[in-house]
C-alpha atoms as a PDB file:
ATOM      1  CA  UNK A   1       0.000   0.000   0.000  1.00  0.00           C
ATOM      2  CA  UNK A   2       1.486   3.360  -0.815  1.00  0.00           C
ATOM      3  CA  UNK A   3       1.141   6.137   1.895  1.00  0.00           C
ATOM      4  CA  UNK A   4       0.521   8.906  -0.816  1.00  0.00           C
ATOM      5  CA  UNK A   5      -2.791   8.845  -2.310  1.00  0.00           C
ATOM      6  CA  UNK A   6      -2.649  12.257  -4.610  1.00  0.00           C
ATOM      7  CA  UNK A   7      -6.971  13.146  -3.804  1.00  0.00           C
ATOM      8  CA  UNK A   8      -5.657  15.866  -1.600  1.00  0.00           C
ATOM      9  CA  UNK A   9      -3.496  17.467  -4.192  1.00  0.00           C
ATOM     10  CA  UNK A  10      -6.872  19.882  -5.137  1.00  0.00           C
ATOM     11  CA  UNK A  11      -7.139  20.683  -1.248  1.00  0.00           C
ATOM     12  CA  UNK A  12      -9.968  18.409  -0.298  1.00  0.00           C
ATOM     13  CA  UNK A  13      -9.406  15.638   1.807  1.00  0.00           C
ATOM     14  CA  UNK A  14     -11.729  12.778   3.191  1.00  0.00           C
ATOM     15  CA  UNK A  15     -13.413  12.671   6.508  1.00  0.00           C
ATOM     16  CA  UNK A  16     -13.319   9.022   8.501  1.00  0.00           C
ATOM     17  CA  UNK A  17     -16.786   8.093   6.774  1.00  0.00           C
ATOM     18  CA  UNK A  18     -15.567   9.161   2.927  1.00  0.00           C
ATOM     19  CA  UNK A  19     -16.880  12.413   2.851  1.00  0.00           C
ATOM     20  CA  UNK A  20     -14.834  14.500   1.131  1.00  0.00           C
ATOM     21  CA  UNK A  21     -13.759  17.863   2.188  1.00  0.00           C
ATOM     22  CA  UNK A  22     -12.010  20.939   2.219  1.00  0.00           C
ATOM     23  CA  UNK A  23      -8.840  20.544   3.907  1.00  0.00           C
ATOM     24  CA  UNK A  24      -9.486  24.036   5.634  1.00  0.00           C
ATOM     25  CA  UNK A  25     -12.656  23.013   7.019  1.00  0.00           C
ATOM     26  CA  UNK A  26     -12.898  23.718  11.131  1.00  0.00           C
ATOM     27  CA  UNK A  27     -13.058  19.773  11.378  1.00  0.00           C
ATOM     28  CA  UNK A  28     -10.290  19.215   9.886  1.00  0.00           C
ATOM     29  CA  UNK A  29      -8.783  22.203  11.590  1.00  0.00           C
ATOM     30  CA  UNK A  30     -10.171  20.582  14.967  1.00  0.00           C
ATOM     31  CA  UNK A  31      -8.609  17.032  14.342  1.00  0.00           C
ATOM     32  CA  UNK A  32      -5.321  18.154  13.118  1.00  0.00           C
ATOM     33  CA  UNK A  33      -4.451  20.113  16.041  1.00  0.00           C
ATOM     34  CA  UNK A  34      -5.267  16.913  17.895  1.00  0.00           C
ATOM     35  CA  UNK A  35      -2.718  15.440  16.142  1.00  0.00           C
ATOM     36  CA  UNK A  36      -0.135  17.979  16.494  1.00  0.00           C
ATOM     37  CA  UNK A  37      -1.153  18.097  20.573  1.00  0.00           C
ATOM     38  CA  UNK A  38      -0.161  13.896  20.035  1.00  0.00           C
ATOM     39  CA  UNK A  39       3.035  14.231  18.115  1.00  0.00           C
ATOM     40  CA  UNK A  40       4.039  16.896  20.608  1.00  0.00           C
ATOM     41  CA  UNK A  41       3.392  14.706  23.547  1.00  0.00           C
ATOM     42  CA  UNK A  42       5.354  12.375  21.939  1.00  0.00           C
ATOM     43  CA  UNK A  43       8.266  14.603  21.761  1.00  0.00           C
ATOM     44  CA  UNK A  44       7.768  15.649  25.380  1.00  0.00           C
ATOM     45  CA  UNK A  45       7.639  12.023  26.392  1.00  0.00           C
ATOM     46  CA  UNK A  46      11.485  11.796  24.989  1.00  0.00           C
ATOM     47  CA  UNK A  47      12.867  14.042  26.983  1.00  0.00           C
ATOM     48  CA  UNK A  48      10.836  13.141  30.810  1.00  0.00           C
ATOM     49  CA  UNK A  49      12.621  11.168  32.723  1.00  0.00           C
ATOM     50  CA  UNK A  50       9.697   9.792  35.379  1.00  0.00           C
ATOM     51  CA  UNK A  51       8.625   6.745  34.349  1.00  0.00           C
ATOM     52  CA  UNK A  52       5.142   7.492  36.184  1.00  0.00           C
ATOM     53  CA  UNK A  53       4.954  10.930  34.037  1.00  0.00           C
ATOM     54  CA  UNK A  54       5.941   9.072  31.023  1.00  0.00           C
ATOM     55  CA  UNK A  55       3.373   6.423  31.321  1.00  0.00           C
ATOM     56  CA  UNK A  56       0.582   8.923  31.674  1.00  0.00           C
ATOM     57  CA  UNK A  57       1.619  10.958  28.707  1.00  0.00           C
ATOM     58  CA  UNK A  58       1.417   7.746  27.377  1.00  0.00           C
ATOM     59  CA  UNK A  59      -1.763   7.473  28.161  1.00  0.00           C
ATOM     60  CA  UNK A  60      -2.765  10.944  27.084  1.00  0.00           C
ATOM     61  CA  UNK A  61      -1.753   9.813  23.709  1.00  0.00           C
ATOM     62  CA  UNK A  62      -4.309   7.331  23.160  1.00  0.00           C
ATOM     63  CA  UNK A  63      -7.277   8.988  24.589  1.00  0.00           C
ATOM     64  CA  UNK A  64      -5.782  12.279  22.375  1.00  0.00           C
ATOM     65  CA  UNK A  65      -5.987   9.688  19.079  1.00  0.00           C
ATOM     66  CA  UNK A  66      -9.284   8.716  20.404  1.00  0.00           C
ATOM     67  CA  UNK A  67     -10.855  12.410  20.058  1.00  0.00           C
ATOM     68  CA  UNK A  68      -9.193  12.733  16.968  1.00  0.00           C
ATOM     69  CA  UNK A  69     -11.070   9.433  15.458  1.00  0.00           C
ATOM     70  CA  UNK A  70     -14.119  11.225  16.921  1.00  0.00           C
ATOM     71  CA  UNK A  71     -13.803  14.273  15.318  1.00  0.00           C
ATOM     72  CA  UNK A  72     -12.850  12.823  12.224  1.00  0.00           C
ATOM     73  CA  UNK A  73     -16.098  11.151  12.189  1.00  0.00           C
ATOM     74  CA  UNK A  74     -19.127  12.821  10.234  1.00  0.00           C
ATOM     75  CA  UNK A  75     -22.543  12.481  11.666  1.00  0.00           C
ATOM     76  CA  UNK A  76     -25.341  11.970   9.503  1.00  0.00           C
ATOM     77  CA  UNK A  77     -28.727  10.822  10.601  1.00  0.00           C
ATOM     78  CA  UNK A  78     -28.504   7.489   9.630  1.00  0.00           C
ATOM     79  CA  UNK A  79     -24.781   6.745  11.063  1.00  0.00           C
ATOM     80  CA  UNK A  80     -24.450   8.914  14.570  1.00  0.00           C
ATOM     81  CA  UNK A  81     -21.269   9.728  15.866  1.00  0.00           C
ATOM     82  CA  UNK A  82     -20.264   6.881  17.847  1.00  0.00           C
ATOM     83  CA  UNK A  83     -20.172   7.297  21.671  1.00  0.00           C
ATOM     84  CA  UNK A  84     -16.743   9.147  22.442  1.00  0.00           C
ATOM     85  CA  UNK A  85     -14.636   6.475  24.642  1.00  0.00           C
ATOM     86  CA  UNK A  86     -13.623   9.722  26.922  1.00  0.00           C
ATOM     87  CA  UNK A  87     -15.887   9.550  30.010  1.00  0.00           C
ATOM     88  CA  UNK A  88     -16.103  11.086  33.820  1.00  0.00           C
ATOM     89  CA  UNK A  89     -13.391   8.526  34.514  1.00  0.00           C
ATOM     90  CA  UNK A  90     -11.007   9.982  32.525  1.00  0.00           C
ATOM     91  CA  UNK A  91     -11.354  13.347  34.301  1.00  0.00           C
ATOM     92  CA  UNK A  92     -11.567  11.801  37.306  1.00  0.00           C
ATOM     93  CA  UNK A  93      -8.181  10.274  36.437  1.00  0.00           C
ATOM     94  CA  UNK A  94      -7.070  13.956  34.959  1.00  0.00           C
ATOM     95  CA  UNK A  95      -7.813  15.904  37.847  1.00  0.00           C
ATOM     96  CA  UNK A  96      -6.481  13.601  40.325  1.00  0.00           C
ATOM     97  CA  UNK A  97      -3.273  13.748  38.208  1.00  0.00           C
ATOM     98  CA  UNK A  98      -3.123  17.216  38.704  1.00  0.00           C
ATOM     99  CA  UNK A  99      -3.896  17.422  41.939  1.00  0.00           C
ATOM    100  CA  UNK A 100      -1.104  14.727  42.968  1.00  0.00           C
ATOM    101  CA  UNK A 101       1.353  16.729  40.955  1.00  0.00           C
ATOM    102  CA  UNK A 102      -0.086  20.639  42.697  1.00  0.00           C
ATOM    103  CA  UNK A 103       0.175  18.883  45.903  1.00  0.00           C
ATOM    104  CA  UNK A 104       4.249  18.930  45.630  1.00  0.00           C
ATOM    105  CA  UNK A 105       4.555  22.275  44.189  1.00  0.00           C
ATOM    106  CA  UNK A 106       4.998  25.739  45.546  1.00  0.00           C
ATOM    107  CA  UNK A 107       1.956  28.024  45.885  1.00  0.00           C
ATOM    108  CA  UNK A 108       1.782  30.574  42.905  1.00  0.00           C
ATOM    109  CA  UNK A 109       2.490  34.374  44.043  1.00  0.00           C
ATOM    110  CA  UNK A 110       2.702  35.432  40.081  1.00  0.00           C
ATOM    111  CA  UNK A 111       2.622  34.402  36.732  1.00  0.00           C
ATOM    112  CA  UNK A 112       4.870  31.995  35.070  1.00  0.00           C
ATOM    113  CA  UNK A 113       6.535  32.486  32.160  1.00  0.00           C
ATOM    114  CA  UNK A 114       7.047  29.669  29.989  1.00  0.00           C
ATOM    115  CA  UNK A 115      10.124  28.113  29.747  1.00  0.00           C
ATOM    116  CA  UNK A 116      12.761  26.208  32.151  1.00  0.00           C
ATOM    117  CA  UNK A 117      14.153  22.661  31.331  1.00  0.00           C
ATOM    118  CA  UNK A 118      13.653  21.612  28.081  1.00  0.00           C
ATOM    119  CA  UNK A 119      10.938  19.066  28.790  1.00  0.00           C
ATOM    120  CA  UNK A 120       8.975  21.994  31.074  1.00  0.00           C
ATOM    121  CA  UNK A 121       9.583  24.141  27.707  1.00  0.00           C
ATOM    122  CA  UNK A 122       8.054  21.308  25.854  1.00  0.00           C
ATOM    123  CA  UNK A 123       5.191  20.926  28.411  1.00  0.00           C
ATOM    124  CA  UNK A 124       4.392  24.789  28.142  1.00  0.00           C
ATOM    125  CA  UNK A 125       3.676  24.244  23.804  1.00  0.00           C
ATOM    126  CA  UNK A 126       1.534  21.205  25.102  1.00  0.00           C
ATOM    127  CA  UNK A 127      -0.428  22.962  27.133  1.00  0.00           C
ATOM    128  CA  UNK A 128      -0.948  26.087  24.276  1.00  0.00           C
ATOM    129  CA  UNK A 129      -1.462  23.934  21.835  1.00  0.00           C
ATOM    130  CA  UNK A 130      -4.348  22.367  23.835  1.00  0.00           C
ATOM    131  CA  UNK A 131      -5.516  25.689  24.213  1.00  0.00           C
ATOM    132  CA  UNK A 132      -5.771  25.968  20.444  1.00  0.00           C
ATOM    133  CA  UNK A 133      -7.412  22.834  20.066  1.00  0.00           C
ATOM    134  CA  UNK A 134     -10.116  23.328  22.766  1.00  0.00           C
ATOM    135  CA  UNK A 135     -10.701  26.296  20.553  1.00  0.00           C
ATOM    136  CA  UNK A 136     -11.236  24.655  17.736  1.00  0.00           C
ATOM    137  CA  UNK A 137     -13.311  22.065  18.672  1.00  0.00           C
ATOM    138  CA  UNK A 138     -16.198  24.698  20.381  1.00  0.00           C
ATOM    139  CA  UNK A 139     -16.160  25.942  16.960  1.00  0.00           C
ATOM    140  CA  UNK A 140     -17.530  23.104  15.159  1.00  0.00           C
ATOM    141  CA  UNK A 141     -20.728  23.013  16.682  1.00  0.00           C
ATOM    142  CA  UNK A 142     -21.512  26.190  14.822  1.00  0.00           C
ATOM    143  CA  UNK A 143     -21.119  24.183  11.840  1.00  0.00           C
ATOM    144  CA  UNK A 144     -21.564  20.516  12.960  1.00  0.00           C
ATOM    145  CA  UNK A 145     -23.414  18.690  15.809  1.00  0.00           C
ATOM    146  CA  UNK A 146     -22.321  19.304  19.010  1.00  0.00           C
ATOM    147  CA  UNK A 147     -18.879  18.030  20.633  1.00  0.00           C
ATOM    148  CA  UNK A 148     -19.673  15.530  23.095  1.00  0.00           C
ATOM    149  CA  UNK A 149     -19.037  16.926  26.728  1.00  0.00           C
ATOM    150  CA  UNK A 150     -16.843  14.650  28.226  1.00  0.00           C
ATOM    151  CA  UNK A 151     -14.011  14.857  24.947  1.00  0.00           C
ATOM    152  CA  UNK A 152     -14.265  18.940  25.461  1.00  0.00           C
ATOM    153  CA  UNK A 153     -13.621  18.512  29.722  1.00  0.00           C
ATOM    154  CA  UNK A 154     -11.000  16.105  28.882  1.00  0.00           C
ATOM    155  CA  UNK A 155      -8.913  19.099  26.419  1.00  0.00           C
ATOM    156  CA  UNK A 156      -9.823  21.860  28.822  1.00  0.00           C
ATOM    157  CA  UNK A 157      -8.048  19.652  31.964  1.00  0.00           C
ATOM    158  CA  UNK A 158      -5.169  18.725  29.853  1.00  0.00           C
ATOM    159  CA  UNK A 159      -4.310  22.363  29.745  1.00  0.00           C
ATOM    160  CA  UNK A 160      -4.215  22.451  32.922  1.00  0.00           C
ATOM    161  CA  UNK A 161      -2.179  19.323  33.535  1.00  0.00           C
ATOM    162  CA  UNK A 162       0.835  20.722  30.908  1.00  0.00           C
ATOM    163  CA  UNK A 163       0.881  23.496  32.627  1.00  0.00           C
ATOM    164  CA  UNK A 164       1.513  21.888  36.186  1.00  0.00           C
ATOM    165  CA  UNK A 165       3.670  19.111  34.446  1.00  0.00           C
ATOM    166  CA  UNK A 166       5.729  21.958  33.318  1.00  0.00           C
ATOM    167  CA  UNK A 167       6.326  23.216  36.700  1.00  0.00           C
ATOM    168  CA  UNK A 168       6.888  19.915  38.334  1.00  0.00           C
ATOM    169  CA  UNK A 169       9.496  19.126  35.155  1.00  0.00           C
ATOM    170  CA  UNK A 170      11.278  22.299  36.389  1.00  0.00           C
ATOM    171  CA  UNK A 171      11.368  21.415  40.059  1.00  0.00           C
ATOM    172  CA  UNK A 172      12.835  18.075  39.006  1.00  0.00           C
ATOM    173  CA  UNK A 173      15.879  19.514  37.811  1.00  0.00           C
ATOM    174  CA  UNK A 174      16.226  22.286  40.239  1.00  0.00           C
ATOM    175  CA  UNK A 175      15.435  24.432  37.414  1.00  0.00           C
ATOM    176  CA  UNK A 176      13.592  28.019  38.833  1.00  0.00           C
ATOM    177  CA  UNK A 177      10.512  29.421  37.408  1.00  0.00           C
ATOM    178  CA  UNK A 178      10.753  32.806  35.546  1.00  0.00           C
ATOM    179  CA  UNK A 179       7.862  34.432  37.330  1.00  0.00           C
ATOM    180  CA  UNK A 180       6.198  37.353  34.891  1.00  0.00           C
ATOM    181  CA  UNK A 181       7.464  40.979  36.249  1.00  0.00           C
ATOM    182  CA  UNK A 182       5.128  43.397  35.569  1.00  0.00           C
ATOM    183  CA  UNK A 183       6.147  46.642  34.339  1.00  0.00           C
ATOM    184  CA  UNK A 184       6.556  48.829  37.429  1.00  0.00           C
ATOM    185  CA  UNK A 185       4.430  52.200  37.398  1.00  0.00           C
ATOM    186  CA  UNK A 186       7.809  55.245  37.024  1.00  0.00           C
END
């Protein structure tokens, strides 16, 4: 099987049930930043050296490919979308992830500034990424059927996991947070 096909050459692509598409279309737009918020994970997962965060990420990465498969999927009224696998397990999971991880970390007095340790670094695009994909996805009900509930949760907590990942990454390696200074009033 070759992995080129050439149908996208004209910019239209094909959704998960053979509809084809414009390959600017918000779903598309939706998925694909899915994918990137994967491939990143991946590369964050290459440079963490907890085996407990790694396996988690690891984690992540499958229920990420599993909202992408959703999102790639086209409703129609004969053929539903098929019941997203993420449910209130998974965010209970999530949040008691991040919780676990806030419990070791130093209260915050100011903004942080993205950055630190490589992997933290890597943790902060995560978590903006997310942001951007959260994004997309509320847009598609504009122009599709609603996002099921528990797939949208799941995004919004994963921003909030990178982001205290990215502290605890930095805290592993004795690396200090850049807190934001404001501009001071002259």
């Amino acid at each position: 099987m070759k992995i080129y096909t050439k149908t996208g050459d004209n910019g239209m692509t094909s959704l998960a049930s053979g509809q084809r598409v414009s390959k600017t279309c918000t779903r598309l737009e939706s998925y694909g930043t899915i994918d990137e918020l994967n491939s990143t994970t991946g590369l964050l997962i290459t440079y963490c050296k907890d085996s407990i965060d790694r396996a988690f990420l690891t984690t992540i990465q499958n229920k990420l490919f599993i909202i992408g498969g959703y999102l790639a999927t086209e409703p129609s009224p004969r053929c539903p979308h098929p019941a997203c696998s993420i449910n209130s397990s998974d965010l209970q999971e999530m949040e008691q992830q991040i919780d676990s991880i806030s419990s070791l970390l130093p209260p915050l007095k100011s903004f942080v500034l993205p950055g630190g340790c490589r992997a933290a670094a890597i943790s902060h695009v995560c978590r903006t990424i997310c942001r951007r994909a959260e994004r997309c996805m509320l847009n598609l009900p504009e122009e599709h059927t609603a996002i099921a509930p528990a797939a949208l949760a799941y995004i919004n907590r994963l921003s909030d996991y990178f982001f205290v990942l990215a502290r605890k990454l930095n805290m592993d390696e004795n690396q200090p947070e850049t807190l934001w200074a404001p501009p001071q009033d002259n």
